[in-house]
PDB file of N, CA and C in Angstrom:
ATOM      1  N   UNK A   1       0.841  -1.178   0.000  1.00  0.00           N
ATOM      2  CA  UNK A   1       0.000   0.000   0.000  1.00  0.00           C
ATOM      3  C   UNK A   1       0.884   1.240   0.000  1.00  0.00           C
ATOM      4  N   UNK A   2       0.103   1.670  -0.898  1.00  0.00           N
ATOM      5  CA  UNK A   2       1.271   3.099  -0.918  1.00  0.00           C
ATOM      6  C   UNK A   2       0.346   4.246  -0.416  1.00  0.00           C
ATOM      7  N   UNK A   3       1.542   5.020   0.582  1.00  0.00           N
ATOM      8  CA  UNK A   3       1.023   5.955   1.782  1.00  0.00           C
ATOM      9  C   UNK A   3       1.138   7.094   1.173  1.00  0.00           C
ATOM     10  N   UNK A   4       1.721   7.627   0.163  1.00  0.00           N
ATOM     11  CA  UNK A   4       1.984   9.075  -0.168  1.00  0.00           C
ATOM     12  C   UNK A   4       1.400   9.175  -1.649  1.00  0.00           C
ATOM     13  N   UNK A   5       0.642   8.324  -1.997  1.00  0.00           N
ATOM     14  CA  UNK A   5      -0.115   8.898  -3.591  1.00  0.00           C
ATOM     15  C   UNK A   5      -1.465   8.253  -3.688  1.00  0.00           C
ATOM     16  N   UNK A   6      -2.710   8.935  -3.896  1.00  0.00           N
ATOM     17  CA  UNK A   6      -3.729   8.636  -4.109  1.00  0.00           C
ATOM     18  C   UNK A   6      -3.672   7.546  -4.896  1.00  0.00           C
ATOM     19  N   UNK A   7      -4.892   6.364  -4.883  1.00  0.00           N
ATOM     20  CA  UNK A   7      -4.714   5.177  -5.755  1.00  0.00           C
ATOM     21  C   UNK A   7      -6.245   4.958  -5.867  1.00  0.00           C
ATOM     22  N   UNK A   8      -7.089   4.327  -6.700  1.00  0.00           N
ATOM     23  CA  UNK A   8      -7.554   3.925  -6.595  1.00  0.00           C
ATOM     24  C   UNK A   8      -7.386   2.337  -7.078  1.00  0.00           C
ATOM     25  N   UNK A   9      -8.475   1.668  -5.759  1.00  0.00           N
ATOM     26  CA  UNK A   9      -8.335   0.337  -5.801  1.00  0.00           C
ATOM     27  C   UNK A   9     -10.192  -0.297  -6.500  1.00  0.00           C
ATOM     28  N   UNK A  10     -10.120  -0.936  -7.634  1.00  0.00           N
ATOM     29  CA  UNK A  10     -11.530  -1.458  -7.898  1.00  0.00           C
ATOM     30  C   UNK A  10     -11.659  -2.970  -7.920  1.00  0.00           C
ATOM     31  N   UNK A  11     -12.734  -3.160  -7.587  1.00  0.00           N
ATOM     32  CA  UNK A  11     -12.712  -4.803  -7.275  1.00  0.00           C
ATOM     33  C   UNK A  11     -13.752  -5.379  -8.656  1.00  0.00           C
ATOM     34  N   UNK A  12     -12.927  -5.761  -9.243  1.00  0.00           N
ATOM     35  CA  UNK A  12     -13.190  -5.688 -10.606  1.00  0.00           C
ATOM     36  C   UNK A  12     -14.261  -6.860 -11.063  1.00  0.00           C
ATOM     37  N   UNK A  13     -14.348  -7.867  -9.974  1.00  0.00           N
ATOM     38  CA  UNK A  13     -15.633  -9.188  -9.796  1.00  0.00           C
ATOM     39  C   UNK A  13     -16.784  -8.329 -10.039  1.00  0.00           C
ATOM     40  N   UNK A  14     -17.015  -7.410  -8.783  1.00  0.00           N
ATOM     41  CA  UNK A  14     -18.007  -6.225  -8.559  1.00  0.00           C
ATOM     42  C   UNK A  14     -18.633  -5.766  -9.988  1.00  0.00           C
ATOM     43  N   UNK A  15     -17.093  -5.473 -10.118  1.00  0.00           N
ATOM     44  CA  UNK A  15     -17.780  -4.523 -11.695  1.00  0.00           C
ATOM     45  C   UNK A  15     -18.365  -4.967 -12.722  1.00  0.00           C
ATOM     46  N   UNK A  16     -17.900  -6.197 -12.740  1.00  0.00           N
ATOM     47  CA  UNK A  16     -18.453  -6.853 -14.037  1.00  0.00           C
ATOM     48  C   UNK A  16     -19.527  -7.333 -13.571  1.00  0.00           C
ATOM     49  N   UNK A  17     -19.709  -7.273 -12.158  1.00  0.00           N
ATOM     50  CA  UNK A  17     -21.424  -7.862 -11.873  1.00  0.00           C
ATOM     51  C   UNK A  17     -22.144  -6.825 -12.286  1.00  0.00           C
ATOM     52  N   UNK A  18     -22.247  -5.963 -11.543  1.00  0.00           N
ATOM     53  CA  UNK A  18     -22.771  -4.296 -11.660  1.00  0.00           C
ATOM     54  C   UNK A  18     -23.258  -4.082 -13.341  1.00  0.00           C
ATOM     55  N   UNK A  19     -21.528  -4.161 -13.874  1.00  0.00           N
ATOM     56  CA  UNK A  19     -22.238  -3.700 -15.536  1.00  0.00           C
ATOM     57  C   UNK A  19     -23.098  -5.384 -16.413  1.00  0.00           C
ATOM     58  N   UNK A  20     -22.999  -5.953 -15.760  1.00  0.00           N
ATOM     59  CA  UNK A  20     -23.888  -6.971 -16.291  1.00  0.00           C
ATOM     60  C   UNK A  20     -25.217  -7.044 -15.932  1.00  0.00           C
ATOM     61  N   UNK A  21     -25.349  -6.583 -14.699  1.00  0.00           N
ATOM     62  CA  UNK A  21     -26.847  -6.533 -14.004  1.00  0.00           C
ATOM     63  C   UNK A  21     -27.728  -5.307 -14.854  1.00  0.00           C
ATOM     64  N   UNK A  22     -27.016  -4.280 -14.897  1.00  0.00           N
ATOM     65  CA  UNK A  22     -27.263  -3.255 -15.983  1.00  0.00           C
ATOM     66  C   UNK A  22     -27.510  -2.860 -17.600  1.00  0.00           C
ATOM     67  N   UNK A  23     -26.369  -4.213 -17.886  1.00  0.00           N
ATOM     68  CA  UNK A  23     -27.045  -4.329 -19.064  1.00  0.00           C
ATOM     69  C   UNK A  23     -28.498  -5.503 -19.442  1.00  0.00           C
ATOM     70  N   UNK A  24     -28.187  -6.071 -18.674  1.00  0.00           N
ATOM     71  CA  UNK A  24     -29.549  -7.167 -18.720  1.00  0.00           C
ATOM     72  C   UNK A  24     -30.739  -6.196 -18.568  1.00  0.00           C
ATOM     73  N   UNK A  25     -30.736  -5.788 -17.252  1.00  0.00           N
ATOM     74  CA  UNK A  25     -31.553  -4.482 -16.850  1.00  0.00           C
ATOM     75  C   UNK A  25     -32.048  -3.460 -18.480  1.00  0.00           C
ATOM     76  N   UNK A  26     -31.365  -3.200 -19.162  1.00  0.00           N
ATOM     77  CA  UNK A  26     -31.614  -2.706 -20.173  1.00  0.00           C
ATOM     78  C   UNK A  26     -32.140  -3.605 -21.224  1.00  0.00           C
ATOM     79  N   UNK A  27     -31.348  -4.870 -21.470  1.00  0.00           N
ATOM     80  CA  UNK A  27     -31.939  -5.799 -22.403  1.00  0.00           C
ATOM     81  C   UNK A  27     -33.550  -6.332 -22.145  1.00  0.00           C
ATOM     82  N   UNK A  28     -33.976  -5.843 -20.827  1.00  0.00           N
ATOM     83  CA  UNK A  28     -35.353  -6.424 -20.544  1.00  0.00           C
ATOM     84  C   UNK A  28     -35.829  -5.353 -20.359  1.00  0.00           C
ATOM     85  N   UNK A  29     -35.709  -4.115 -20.844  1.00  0.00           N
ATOM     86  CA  UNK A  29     -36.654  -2.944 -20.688  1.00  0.00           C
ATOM     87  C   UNK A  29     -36.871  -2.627 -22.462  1.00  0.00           C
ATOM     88  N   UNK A  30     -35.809  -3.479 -23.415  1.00  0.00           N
ATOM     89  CA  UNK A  30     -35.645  -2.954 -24.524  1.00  0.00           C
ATOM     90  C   UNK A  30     -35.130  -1.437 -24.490  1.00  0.00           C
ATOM     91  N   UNK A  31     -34.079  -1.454 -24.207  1.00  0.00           N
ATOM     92  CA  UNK A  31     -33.198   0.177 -24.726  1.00  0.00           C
ATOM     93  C   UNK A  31     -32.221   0.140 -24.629  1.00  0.00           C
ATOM     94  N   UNK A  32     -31.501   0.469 -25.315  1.00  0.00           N
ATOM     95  CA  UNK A  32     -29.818   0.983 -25.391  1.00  0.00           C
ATOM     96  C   UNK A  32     -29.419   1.103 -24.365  1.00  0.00           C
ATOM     97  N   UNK A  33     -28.185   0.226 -23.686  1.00  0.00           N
ATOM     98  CA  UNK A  33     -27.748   0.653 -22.632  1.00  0.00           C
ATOM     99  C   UNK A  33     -26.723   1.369 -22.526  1.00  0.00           C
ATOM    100  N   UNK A  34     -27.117   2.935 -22.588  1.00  0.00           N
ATOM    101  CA  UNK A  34     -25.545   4.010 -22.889  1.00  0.00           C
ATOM    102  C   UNK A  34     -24.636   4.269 -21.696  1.00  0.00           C
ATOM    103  N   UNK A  35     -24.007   3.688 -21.265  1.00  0.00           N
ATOM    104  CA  UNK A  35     -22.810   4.078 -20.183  1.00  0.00           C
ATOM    105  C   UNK A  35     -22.462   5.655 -20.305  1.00  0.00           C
ATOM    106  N   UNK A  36     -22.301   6.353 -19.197  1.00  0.00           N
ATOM    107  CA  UNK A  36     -22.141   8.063 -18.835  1.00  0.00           C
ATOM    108  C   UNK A  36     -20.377   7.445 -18.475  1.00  0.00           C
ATOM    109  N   UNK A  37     -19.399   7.980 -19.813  1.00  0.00           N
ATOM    110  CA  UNK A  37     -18.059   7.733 -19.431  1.00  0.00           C
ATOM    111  C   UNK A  37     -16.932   8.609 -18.536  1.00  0.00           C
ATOM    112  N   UNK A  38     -17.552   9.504 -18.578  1.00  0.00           N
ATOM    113  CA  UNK A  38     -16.747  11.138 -18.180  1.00  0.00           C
ATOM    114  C   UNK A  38     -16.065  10.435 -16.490  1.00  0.00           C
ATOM    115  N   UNK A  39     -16.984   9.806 -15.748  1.00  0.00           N
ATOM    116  CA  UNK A  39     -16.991   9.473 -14.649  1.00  0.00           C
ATOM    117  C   UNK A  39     -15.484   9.110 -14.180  1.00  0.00           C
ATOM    118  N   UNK A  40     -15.201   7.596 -15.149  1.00  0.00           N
ATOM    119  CA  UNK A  40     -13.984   6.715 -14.943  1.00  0.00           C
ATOM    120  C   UNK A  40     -12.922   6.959 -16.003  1.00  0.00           C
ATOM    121  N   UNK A  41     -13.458   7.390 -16.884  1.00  0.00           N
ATOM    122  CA  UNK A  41     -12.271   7.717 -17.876  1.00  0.00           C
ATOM    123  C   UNK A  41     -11.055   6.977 -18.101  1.00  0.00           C
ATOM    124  N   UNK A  42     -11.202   5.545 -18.118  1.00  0.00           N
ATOM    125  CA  UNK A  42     -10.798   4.573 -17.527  1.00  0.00           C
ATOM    126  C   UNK A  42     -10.938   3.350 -18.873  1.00  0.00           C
ATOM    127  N   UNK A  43      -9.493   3.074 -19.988  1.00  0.00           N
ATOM    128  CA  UNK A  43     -10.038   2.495 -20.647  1.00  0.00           C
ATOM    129  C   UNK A  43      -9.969   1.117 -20.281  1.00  0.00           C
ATOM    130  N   UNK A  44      -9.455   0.526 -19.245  1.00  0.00           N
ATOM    131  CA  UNK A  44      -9.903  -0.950 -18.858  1.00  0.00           C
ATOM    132  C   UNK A  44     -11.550  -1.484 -18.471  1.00  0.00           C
ATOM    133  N   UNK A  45     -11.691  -0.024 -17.738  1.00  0.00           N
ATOM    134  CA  UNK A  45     -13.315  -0.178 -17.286  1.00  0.00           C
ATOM    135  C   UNK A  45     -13.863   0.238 -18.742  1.00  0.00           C
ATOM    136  N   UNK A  46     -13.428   0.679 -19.081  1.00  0.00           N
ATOM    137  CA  UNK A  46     -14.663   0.628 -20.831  1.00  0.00           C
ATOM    138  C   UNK A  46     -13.984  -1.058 -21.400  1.00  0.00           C
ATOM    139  N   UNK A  47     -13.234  -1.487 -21.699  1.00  0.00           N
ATOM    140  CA  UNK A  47     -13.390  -3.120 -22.156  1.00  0.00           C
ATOM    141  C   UNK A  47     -14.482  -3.445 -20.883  1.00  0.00           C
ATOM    142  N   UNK A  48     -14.614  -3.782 -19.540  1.00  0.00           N
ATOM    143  CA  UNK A  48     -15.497  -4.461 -19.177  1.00  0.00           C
ATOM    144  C   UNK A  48     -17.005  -4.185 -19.602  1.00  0.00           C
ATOM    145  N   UNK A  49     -17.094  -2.796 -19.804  1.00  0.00           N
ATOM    146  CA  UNK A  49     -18.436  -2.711 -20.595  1.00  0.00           C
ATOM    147  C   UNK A  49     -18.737  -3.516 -22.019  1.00  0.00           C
ATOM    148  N   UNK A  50     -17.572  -3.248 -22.878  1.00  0.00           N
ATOM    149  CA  UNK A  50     -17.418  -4.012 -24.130  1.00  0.00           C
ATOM    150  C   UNK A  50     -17.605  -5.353 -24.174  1.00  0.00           C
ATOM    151  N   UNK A  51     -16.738  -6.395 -22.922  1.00  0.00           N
ATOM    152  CA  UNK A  51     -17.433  -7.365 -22.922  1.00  0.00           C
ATOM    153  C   UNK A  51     -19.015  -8.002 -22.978  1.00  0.00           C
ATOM    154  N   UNK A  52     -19.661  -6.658 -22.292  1.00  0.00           N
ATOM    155  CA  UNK A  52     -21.124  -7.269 -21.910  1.00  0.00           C
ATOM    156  C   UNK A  52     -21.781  -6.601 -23.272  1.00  0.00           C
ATOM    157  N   UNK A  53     -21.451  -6.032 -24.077  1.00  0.00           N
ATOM    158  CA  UNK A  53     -21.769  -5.917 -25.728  1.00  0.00           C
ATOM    159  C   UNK A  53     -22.027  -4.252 -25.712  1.00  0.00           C
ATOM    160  N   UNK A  54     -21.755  -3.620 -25.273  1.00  0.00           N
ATOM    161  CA  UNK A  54     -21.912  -1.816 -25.432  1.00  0.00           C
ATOM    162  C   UNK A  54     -21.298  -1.308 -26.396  1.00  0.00           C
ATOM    163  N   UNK A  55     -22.363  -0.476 -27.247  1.00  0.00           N
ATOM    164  CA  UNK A  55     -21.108  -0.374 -28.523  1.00  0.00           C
ATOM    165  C   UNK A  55     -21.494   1.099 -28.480  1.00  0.00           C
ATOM    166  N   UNK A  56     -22.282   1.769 -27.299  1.00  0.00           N
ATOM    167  CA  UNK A  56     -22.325   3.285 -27.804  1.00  0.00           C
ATOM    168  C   UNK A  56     -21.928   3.793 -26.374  1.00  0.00           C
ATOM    169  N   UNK A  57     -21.811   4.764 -26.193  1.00  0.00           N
ATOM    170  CA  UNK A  57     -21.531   5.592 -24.709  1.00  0.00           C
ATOM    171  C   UNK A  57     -21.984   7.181 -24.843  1.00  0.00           C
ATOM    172  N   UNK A  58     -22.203   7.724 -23.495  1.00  0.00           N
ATOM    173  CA  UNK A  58     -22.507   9.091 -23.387  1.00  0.00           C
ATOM    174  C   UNK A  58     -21.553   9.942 -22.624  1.00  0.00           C
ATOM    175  N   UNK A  59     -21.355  10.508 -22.980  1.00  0.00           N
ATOM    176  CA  UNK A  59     -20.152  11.721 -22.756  1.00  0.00           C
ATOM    177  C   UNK A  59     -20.622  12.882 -22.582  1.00  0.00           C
ATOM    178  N   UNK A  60     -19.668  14.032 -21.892  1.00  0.00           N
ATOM    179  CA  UNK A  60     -20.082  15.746 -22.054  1.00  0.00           C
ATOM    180  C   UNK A  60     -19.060  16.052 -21.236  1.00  0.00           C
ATOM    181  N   UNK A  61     -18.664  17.108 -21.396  1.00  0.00           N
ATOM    182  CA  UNK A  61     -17.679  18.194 -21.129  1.00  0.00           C
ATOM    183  C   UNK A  61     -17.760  18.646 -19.570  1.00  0.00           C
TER     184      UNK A  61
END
């Protein structure tokens, strides 16, 4: 653990539950499930979205 630089730590099981529960969640409402990216900016966490089939995202400044 490092004491002198901010880190973040993600538990990446989590995540892929989360964005899977979400996209199902969308696949049974019928709609696009657009991920808001600005958040994580994070291109490992965008492949875990990619895995679960996301091919569009929402963004803004």
């Amino acid at each position: 653990m490092n004491r002198y630089f901010p880190y973040l730590l993600v538990d990446i099981e989590r995540c892929k539950s989360n964005i899977a529960f979400m996209a199902q969640k969308a696949t049974n409402a019928n709609v696009l499930f657009r991920p808001h990216f600005k958040t994580h900016q994070s291109k490992g966490i965008g492949d875990l979205f990619r895995e679960q089939g996301v091919t569009r995202i929402a963004v803004s400044s």
